[in-house]
C-alpha atoms as a PDB file:
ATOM      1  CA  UNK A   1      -0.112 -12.667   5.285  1.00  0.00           C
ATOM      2  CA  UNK A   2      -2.742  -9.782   5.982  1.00  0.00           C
ATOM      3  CA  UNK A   3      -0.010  -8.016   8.547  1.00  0.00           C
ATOM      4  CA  UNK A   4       2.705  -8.208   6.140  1.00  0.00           C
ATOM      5  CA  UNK A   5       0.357  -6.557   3.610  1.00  0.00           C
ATOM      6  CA  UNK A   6      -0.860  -3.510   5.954  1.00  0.00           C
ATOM      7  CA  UNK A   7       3.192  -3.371   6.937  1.00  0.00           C
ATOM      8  CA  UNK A   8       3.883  -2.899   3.398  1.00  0.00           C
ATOM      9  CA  UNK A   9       1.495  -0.176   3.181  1.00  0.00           C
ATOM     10  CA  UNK A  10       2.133   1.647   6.243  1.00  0.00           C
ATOM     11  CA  UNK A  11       5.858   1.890   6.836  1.00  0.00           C
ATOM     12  CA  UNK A  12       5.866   3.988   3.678  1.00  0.00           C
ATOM     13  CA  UNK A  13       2.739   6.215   4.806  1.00  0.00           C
ATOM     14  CA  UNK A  14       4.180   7.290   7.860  1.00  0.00           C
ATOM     15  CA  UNK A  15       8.347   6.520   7.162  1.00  0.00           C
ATOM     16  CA  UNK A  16       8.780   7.781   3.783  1.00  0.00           C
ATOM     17  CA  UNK A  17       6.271  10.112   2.627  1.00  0.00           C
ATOM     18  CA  UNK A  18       7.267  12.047   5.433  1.00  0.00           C
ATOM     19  CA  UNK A  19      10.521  11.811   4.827  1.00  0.00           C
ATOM     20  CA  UNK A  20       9.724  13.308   1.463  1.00  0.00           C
ATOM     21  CA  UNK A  21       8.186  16.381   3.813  1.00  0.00           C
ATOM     22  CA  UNK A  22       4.740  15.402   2.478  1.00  0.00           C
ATOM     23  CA  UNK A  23       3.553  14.549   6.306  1.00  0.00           C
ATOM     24  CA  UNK A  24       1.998  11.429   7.061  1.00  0.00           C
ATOM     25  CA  UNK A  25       0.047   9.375   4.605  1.00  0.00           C
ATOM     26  CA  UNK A  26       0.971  12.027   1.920  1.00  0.00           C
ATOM     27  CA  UNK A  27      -1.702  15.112   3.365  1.00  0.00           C
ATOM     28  CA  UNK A  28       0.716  17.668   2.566  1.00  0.00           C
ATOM     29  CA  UNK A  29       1.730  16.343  -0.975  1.00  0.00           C
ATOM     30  CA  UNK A  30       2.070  17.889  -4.368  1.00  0.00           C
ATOM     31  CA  UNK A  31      -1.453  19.633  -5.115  1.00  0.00           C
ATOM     32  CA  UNK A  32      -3.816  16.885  -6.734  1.00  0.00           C
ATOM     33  CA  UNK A  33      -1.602  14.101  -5.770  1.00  0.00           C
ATOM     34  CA  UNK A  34      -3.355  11.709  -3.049  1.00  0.00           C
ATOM     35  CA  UNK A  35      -0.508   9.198  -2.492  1.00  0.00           C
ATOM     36  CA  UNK A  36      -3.030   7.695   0.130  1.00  0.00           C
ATOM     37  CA  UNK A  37      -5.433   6.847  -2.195  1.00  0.00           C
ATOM     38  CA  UNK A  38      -3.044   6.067  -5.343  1.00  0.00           C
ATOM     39  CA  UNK A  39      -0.832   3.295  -2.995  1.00  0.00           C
ATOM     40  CA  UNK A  40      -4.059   1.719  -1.435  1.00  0.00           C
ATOM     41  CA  UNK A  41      -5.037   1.841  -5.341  1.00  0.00           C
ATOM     42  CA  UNK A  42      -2.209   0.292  -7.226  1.00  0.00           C
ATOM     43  CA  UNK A  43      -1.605  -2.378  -4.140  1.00  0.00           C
ATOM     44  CA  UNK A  44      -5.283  -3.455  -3.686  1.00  0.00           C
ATOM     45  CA  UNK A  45      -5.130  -5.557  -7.315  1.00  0.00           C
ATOM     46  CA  UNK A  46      -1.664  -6.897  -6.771  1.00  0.00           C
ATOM     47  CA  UNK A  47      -2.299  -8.223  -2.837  1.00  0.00           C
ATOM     48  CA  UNK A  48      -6.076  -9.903  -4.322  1.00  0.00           C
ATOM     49  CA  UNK A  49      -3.917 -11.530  -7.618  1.00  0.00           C
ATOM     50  CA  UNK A  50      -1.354 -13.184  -4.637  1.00  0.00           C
ATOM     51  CA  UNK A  51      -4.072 -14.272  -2.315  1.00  0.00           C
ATOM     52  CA  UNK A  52      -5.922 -15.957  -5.868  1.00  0.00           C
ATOM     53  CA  UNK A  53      -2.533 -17.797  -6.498  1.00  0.00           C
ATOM     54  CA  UNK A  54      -1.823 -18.798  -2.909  1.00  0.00           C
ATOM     55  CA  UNK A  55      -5.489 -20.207  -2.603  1.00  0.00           C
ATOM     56  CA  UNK A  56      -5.031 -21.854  -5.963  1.00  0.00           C
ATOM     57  CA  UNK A  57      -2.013 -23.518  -4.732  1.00  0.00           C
ATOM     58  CA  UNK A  58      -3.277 -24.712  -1.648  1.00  0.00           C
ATOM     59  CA  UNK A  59      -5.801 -26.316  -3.436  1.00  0.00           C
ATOM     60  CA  UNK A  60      -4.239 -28.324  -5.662  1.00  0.00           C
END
């Protein structure tokens, strides 16, 4: 479950912010954007709410 998590994260650091011409992980961005930091960010709560559920489920 950990690999698909980190897959999720970095195919779009180093496929699609590039693609956007911001290089990878986002270094050459927008000034004052750090997509690095916002994705880790915004994904961090979501992949710890999952792993709660899952563990609650396997629980029960």
């Amino acid at each position: 479950m950990a690999a698909f998590g980190a897959a999720t994260s970095l195919l779009p650091w180093l496929l699609l912010l590039p693609a956007f011409g911001w290089g990878w992980f986002g270094r050459r961005g927008p000034k004052g954007a750090n997509a690095l930091l916002a994705s880790t960010l915004s994904h961090l709560p979501y992949g710890l709410g999952v792993g709660a559920v899952m563990a609650l489920g396997a629980g029960l």
